[in-house]
C-alpha atoms as a PDB file:
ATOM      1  CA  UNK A   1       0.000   0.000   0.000  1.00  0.00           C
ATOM      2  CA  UNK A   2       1.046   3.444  -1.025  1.00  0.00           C
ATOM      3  CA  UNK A   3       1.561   5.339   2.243  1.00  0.00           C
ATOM      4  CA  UNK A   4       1.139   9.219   1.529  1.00  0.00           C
ATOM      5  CA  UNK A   5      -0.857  11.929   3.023  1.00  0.00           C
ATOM      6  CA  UNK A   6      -1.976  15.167   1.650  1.00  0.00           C
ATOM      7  CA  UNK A   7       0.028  18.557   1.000  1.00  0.00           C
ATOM      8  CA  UNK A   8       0.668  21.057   3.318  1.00  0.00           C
ATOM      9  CA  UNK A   9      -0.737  23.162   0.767  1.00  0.00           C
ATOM     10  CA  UNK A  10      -4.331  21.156   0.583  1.00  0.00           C
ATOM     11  CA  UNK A  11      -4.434  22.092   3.951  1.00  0.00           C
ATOM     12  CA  UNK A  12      -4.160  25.604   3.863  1.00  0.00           C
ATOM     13  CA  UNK A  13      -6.858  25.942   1.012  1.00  0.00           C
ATOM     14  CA  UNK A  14      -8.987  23.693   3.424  1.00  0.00           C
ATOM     15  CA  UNK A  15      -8.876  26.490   5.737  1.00  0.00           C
ATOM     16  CA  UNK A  16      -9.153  28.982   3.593  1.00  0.00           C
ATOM     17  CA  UNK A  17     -12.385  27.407   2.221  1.00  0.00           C
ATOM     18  CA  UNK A  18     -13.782  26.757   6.195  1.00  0.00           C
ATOM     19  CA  UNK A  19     -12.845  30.335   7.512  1.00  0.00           C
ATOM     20  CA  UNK A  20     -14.358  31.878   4.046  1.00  0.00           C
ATOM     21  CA  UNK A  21     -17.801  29.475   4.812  1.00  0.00           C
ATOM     22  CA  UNK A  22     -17.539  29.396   8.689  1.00  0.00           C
ATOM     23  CA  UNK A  23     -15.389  32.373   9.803  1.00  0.00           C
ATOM     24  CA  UNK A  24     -13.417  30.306  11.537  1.00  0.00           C
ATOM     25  CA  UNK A  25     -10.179  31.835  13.002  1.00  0.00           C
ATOM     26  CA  UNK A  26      -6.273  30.637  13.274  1.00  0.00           C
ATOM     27  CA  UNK A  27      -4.639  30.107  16.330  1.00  0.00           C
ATOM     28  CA  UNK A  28      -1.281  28.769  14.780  1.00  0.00           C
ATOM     29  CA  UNK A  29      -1.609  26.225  12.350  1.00  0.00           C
ATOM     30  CA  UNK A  30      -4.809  24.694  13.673  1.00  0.00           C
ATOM     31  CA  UNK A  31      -8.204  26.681  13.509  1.00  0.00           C
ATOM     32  CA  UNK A  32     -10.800  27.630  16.545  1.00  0.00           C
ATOM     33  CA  UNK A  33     -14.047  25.639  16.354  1.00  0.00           C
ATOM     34  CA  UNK A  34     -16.460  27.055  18.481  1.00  0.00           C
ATOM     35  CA  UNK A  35     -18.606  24.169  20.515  1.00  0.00           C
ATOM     36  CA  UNK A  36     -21.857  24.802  22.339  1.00  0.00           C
ATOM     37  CA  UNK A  37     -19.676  27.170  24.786  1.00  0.00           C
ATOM     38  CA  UNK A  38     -16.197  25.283  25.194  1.00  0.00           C
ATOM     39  CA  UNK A  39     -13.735  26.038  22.065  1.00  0.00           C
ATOM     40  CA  UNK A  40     -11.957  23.247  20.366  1.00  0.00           C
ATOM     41  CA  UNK A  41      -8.239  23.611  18.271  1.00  0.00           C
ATOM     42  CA  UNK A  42      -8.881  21.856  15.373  1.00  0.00           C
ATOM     43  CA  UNK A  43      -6.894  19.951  12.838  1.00  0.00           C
ATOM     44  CA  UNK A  44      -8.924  20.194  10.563  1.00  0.00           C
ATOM     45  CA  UNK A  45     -12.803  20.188  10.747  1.00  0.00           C
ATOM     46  CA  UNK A  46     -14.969  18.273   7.928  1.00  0.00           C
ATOM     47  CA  UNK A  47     -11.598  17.134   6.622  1.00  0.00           C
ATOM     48  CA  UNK A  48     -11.445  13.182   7.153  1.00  0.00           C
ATOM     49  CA  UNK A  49      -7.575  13.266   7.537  1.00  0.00           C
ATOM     50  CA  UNK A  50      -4.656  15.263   7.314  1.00  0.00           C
ATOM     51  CA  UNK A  51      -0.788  16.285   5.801  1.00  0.00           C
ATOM     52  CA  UNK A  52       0.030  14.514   8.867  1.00  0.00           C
ATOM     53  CA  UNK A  53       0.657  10.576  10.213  1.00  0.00           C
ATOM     54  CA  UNK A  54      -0.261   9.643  13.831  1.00  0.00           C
ATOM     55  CA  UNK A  55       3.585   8.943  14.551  1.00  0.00           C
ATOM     56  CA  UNK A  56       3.979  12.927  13.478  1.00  0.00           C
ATOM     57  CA  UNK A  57       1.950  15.361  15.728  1.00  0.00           C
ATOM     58  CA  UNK A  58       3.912  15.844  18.681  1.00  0.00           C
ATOM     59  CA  UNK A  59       4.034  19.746  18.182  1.00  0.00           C
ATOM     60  CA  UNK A  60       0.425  19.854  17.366  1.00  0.00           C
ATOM     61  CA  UNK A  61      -0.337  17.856  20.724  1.00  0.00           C
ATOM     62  CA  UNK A  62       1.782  20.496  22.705  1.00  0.00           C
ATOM     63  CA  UNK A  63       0.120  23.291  20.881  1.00  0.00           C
ATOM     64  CA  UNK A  64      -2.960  21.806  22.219  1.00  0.00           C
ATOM     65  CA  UNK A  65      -2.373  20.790  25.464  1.00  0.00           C
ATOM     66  CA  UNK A  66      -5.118  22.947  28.194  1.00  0.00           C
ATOM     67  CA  UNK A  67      -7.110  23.394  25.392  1.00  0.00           C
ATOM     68  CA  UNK A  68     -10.289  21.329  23.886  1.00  0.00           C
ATOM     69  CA  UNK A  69      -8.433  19.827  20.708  1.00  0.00           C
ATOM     70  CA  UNK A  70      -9.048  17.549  17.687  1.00  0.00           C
ATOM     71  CA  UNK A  71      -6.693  16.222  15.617  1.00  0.00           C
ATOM     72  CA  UNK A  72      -7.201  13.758  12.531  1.00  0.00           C
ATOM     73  CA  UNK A  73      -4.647  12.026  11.044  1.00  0.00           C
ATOM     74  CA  UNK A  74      -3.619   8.652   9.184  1.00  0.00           C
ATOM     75  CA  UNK A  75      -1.912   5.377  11.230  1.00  0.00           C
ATOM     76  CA  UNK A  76      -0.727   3.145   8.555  1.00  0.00           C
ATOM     77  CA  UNK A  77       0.930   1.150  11.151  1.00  0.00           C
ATOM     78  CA  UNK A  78      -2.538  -0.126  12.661  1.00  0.00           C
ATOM     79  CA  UNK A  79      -4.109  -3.309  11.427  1.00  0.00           C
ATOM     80  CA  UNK A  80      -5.453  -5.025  14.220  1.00  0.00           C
ATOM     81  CA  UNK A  81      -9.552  -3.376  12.896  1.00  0.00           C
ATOM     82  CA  UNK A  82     -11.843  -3.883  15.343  1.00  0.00           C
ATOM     83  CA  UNK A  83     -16.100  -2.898  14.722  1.00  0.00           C
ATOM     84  CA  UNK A  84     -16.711   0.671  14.220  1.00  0.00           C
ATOM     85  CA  UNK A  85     -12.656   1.778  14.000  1.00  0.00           C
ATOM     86  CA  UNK A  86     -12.871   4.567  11.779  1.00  0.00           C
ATOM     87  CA  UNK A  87     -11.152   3.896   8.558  1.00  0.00           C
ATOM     88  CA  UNK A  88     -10.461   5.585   5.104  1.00  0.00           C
ATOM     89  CA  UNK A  89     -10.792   3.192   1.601  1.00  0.00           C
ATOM     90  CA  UNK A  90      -8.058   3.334  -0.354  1.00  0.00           C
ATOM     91  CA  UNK A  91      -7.519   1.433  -4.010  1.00  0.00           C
ATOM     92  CA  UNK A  92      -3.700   1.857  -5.356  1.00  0.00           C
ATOM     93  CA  UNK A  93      -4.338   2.471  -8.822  1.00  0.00           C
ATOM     94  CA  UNK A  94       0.144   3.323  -9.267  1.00  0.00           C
ATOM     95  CA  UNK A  95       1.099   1.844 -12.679  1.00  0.00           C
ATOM     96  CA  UNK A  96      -2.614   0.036 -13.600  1.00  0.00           C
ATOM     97  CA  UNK A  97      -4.624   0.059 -16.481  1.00  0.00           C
ATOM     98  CA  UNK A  98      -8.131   0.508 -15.979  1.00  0.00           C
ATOM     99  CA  UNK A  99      -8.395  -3.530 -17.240  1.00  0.00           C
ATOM    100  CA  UNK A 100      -6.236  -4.689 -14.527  1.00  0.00           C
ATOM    101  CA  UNK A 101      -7.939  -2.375 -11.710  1.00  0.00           C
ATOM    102  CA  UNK A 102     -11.317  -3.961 -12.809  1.00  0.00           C
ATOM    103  CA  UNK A 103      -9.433  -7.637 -12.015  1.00  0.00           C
ATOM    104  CA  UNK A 104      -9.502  -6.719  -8.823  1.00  0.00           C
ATOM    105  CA  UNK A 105     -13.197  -5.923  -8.222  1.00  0.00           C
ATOM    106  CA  UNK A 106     -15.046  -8.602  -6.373  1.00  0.00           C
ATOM    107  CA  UNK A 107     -17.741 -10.902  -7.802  1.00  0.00           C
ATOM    108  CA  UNK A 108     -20.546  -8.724  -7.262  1.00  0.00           C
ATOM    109  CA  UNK A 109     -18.817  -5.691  -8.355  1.00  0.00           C
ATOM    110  CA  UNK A 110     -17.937  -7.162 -11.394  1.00  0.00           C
ATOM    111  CA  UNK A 111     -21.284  -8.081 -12.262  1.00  0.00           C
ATOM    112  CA  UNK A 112     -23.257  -5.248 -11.214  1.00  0.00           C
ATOM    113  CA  UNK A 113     -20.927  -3.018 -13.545  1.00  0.00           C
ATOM    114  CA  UNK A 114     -21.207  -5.763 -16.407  1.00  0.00           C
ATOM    115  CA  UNK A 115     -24.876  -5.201 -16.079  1.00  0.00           C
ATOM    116  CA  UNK A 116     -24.894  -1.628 -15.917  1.00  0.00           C
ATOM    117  CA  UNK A 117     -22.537  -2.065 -19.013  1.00  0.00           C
ATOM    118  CA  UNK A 118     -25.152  -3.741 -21.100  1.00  0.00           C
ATOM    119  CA  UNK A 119     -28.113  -2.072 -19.775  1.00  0.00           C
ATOM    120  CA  UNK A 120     -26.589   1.710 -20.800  1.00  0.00           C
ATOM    121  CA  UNK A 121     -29.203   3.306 -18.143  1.00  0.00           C
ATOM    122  CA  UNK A 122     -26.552   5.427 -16.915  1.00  0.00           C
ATOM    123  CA  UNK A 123     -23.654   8.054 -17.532  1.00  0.00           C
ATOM    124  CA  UNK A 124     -21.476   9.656 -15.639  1.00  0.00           C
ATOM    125  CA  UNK A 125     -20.095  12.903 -15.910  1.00  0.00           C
ATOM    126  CA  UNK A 126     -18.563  16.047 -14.440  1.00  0.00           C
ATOM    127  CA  UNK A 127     -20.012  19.048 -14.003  1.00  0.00           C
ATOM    128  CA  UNK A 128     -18.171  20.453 -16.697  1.00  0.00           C
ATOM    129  CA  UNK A 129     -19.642  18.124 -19.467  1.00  0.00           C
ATOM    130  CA  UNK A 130     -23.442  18.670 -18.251  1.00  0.00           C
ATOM    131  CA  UNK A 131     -22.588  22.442 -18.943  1.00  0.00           C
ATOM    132  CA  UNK A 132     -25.420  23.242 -16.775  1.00  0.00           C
ATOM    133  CA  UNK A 133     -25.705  26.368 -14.431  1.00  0.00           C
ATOM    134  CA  UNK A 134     -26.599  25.895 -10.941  1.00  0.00           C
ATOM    135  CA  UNK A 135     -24.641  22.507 -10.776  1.00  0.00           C
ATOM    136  CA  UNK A 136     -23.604  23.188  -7.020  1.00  0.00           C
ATOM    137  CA  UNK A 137     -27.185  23.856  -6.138  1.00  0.00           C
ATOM    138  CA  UNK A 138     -27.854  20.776  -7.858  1.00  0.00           C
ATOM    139  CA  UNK A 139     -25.720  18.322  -6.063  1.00  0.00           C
ATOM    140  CA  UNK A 140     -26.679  19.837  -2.597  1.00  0.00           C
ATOM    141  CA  UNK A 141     -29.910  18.818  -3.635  1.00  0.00           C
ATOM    142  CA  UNK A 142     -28.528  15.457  -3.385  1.00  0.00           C
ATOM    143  CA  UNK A 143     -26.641  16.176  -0.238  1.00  0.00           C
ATOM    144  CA  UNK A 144     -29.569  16.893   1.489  1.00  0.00           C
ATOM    145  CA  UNK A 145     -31.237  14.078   0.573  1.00  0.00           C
ATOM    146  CA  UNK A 146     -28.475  11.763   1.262  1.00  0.00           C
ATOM    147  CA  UNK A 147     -27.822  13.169   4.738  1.00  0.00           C
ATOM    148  CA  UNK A 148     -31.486  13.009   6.025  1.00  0.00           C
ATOM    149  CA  UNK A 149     -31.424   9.621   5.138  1.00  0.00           C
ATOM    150  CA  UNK A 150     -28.530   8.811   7.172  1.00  0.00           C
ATOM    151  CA  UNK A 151     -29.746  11.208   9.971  1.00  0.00           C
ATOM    152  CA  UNK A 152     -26.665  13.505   9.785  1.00  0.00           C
ATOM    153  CA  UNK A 153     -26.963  17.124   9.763  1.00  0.00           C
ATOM    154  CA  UNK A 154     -25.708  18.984   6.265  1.00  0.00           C
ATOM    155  CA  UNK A 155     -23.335  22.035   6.434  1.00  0.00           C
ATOM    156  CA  UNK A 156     -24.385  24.880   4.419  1.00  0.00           C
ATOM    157  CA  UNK A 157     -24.573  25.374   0.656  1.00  0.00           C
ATOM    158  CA  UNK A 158     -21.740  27.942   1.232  1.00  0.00           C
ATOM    159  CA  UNK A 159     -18.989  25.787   2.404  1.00  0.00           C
ATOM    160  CA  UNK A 160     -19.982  23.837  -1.057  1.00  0.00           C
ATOM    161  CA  UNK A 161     -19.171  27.641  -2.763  1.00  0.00           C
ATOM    162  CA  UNK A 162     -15.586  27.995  -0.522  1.00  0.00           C
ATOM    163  CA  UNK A 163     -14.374  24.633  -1.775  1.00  0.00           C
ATOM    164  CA  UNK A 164     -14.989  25.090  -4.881  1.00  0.00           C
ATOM    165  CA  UNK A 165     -13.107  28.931  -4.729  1.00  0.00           C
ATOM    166  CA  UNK A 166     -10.369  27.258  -2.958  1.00  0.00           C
ATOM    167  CA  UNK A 167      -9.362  23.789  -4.026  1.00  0.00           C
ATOM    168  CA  UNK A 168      -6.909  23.808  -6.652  1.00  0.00           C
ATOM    169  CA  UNK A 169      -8.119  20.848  -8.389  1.00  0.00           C
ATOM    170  CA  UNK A 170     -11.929  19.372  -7.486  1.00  0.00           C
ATOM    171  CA  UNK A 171     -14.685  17.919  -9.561  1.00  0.00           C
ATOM    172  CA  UNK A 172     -17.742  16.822  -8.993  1.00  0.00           C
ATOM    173  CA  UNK A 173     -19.412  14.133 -10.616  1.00  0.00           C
ATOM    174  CA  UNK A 174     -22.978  13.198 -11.438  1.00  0.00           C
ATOM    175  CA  UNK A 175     -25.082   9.982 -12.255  1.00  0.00           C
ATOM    176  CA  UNK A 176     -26.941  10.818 -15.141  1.00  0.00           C
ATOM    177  CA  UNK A 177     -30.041   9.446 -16.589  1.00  0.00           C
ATOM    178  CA  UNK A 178     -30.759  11.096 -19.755  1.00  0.00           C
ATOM    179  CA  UNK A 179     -29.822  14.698 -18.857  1.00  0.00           C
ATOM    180  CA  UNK A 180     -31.244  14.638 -15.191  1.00  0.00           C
ATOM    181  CA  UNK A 181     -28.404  13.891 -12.789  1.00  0.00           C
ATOM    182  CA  UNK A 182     -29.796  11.126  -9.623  1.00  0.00           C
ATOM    183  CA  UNK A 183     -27.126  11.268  -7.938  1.00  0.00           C
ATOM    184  CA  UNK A 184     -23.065  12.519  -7.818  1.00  0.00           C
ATOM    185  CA  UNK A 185     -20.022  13.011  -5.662  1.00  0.00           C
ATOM    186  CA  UNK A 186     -17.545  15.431  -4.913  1.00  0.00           C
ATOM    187  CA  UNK A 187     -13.776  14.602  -5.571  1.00  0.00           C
ATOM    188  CA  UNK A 188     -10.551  16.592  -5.196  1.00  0.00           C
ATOM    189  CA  UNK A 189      -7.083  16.123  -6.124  1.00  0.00           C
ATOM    190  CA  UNK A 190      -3.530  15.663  -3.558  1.00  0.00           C
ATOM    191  CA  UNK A 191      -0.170  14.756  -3.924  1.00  0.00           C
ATOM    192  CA  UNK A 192      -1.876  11.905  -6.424  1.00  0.00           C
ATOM    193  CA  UNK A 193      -4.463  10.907  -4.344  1.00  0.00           C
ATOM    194  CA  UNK A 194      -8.293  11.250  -5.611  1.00  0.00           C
ATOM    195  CA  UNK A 195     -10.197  11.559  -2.467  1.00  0.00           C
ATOM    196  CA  UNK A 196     -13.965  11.145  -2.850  1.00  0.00           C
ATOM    197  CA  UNK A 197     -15.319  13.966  -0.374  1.00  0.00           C
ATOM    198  CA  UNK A 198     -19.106  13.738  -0.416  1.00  0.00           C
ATOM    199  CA  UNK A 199     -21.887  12.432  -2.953  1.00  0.00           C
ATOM    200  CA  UNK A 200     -24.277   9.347  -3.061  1.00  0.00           C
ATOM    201  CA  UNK A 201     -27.439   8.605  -5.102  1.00  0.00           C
ATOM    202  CA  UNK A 202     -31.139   9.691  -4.389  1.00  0.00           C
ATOM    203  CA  UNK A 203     -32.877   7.838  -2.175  1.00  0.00           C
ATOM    204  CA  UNK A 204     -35.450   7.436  -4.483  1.00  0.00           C
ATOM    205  CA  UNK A 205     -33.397   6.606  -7.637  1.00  0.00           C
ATOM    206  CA  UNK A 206     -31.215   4.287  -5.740  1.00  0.00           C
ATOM    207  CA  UNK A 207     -31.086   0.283  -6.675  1.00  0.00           C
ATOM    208  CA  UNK A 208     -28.848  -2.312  -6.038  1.00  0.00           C
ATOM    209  CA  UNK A 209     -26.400  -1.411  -9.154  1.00  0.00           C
ATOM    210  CA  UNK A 210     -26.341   1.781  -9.753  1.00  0.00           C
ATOM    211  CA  UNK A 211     -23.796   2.812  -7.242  1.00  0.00           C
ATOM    212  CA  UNK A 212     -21.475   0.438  -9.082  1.00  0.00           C
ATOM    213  CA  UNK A 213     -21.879   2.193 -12.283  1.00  0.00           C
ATOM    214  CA  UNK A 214     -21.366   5.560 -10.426  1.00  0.00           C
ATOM    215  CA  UNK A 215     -18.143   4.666  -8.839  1.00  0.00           C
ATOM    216  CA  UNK A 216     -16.975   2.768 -12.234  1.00  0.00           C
ATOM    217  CA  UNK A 217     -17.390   5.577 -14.166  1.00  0.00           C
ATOM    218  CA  UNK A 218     -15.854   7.931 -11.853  1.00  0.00           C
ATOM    219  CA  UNK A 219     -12.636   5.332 -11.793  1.00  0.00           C
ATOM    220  CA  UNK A 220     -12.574   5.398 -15.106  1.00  0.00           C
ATOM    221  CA  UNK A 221     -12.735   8.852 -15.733  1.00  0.00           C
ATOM    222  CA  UNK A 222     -10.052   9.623 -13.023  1.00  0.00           C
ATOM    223  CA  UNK A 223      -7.784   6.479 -14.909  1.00  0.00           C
ATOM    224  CA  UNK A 224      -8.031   9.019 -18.644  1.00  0.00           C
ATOM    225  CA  UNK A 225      -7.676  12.157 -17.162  1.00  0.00           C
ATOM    226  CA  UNK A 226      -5.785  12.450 -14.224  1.00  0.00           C
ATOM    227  CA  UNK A 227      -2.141  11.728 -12.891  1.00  0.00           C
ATOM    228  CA  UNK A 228      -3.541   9.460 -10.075  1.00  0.00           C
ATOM    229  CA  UNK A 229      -2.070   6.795  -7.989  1.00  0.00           C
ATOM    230  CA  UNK A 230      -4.149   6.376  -4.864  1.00  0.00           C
ATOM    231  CA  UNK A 231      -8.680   6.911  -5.130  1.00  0.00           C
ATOM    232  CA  UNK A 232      -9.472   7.589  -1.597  1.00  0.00           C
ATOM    233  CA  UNK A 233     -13.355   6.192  -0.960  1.00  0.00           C
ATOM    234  CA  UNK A 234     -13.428   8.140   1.888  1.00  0.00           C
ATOM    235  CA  UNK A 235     -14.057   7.754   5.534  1.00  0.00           C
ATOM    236  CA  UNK A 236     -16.794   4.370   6.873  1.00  0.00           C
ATOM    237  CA  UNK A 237     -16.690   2.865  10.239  1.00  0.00           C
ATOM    238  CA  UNK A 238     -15.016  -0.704   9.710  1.00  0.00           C
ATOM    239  CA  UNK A 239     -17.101  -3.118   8.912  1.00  0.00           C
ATOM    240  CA  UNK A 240     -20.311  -1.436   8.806  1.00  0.00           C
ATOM    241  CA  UNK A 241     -22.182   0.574   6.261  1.00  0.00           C
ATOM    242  CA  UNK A 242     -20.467   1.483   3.056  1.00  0.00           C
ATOM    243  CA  UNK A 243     -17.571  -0.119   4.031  1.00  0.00           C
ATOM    244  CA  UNK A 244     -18.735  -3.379   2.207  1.00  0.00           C
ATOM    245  CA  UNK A 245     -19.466  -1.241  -0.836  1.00  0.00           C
ATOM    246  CA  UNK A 246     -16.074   0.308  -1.130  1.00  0.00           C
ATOM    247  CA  UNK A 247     -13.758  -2.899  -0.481  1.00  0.00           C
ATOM    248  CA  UNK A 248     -15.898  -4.693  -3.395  1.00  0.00           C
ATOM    249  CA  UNK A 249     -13.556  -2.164  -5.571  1.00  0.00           C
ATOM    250  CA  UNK A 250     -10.835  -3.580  -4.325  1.00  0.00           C
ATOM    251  CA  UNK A 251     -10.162  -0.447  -1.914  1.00  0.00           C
ATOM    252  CA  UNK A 252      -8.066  -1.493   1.665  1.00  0.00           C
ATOM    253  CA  UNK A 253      -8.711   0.194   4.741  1.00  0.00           C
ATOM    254  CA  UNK A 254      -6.365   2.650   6.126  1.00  0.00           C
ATOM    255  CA  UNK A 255      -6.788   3.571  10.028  1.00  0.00           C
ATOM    256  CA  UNK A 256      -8.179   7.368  10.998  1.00  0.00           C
ATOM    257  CA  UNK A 257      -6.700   8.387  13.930  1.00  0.00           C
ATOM    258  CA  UNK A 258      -9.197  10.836  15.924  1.00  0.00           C
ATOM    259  CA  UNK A 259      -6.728  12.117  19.148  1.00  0.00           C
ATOM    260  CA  UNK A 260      -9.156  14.368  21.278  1.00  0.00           C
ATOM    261  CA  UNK A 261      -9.435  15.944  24.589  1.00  0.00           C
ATOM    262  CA  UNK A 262     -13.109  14.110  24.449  1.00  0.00           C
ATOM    263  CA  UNK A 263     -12.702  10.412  23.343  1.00  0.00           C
ATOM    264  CA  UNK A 264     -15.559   8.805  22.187  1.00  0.00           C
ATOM    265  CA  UNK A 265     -17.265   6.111  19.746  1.00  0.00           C
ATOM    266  CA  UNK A 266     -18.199   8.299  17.497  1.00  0.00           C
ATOM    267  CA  UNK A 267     -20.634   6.529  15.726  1.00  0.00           C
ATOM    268  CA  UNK A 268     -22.281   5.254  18.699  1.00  0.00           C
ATOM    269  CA  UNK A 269     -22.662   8.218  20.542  1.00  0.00           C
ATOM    270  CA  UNK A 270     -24.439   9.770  18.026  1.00  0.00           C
ATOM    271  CA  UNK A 271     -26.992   6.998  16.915  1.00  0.00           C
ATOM    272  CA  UNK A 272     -29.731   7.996  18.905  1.00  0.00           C
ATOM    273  CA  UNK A 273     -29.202  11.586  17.917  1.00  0.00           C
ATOM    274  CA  UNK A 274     -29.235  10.267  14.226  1.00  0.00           C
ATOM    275  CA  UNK A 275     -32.414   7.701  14.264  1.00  0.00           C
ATOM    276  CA  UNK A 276     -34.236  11.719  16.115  1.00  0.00           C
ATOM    277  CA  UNK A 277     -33.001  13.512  13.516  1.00  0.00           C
ATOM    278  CA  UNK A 278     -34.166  11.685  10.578  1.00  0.00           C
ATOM    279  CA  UNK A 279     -37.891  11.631  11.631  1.00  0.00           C
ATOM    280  CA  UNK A 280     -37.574  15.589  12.125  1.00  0.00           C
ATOM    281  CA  UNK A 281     -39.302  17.333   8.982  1.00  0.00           C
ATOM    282  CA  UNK A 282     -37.624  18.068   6.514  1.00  0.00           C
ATOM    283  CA  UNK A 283     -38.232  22.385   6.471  1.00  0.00           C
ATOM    284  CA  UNK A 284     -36.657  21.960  10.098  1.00  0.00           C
ATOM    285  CA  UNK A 285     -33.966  20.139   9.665  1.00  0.00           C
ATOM    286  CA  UNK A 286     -32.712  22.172   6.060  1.00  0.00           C
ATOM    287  CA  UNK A 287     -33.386  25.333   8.553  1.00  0.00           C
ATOM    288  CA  UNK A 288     -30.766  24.149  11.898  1.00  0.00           C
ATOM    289  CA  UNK A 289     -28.476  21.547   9.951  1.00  0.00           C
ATOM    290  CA  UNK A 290     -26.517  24.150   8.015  1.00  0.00           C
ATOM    291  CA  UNK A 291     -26.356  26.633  10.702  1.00  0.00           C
ATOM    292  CA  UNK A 292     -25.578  23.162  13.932  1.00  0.00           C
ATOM    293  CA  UNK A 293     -22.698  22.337  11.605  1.00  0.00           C
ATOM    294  CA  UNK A 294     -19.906  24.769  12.663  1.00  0.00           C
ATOM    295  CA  UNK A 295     -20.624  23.521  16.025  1.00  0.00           C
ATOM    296  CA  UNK A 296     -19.925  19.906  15.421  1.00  0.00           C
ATOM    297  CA  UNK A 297     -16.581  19.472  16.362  1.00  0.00           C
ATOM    298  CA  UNK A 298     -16.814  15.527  15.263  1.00  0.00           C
ATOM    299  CA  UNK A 299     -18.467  16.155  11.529  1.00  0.00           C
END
């Protein structure tokens, strides 16, 4: 496995997009997170990991120590995975054709893109190729359907706006039938690694295969057009959820470190929070999600 972490200089556009969407402030080279009246340091928020490893964050520790803090980062030493660890997917692409990536799909990946193959329901493309105005309006659309499914509140449509002012290289993606996009996800570009931010499929347009052709099409695009060699599935608790989904690619989990002056399960300790919040109605929860979210240190 390829062992690299992001750029010191993803990380400062990361802040710049979450002080331009939060007004978040500095306090060295972490950021202040207010948190329903105690203040965290943060490194960083709504960023699954960081430029650094778990074995490399002794200054950020002292820099936090008396404070509240949060600190993410990668531990590729780990592998004893236990229920719920949280873990990033990650499928080394280094060197591979897109024919000898697909080898390495398991049985039920292979055959739900075969299908999806034949069938020619679907296509995926980037924002860019839709030419389409509003497409950021469009795929929080899909955010916010996708997080009040899953009970999680959704920041606001303005962080959407910073990251794409900030990043230096993003996309974002959509499943398209015909011309009307069901569903999409939000990638940006690192030191080689394609990280897949945000995104899923409408709740309403979602089957059992048509996940597979959005994340085939997305590989494949990524394979053509970009100077990859790590796709980053993002962050699932091990063994749970979309975890299956991810390591049918082929993707290997890589350990997310979470060192905090509040330790905590934090996918347990927020699952009765979660089933409450997705019987709320709708109006209230697109009203307090966007503005609960720069509160929520664990997002």
């Amino acid at each position: 496995m390829i062992r690299r972490t992001y750029t010191k200089e993803l990380i400062e556009q990361w802040k710049s997009a979450l002080k331009e969407a939060f007004g978040f402030e500095e306090y060295m080279d972490m950021l202040i997170q207010p948190s329903f009246g105690k203040n965290y340091l943060t490194y960083l928020p709504l960023l699954n990991y960081t430029d650094r490893t778990s074995q490399n964050i002794e200054d950020l520790l002292e820099l936090a120590k008396d404070n509240h803090y949060q600190i993410r980062t990668l531990n590729f030493e780990y592998n004893q995975f236990k229920d719920f660890d949280p873990v990033t997917l990650r499928l080394d692409i280094a060197n591979k054709s897109l024919e000898e990536i697909e080898r390495g799909y398991k049985k039920l990946a292979k055959r739900n893109v075969k299908k999806e193959k034949r069938l020619a329901r679907y296509q995926v493309k980037t924002s860019k190729e839709c030419k389409k105005d509003g497409f950021i309006e469009k795929f929080y659309a899909i955010l916010k359907n996708i997080y009040k499914r899953h009970g999680t509140p959704l920041f606001p449509i303005d962080f959407l706006h910073a990251l794409h002012n900030n990043l230096e290289d993003m996309d974002i993606f959509f499943l398209c039938e015909g011309e009307e996009p069901i569903g999409g996800v939000l990638f940006f570009y690192d030191n080689k690694i394609a990280t897949l931010q945000y995104g899923g499929i409408f709740g309403y347009k979602s089957d059992n295969t048509n996940g597979y052709a959005l994340y085939h099409g997305v590989i494949e695009h990524i394979i053509e057009h970009k100077d990859i060699e790590i796709i980053d599935f993002g962050r699932s608790p091990y063994n749970k959820g979309t975890y299956f989904f991810k390591t049918r690619f082929g993707a290997k989990p890589v350990k997310i470190d979470i060192h905090t002056s509040n330790q905590k399960n934090i996918y347990n300790s927020y699952k009765l929070a979660s089933e409450i919040w997705k019987r709320l109605p709708s109006p209230i929860t697109d009203f307090v999600g966007p503005k609960l979210t720069k509160y929520l240190v664990d997002l």
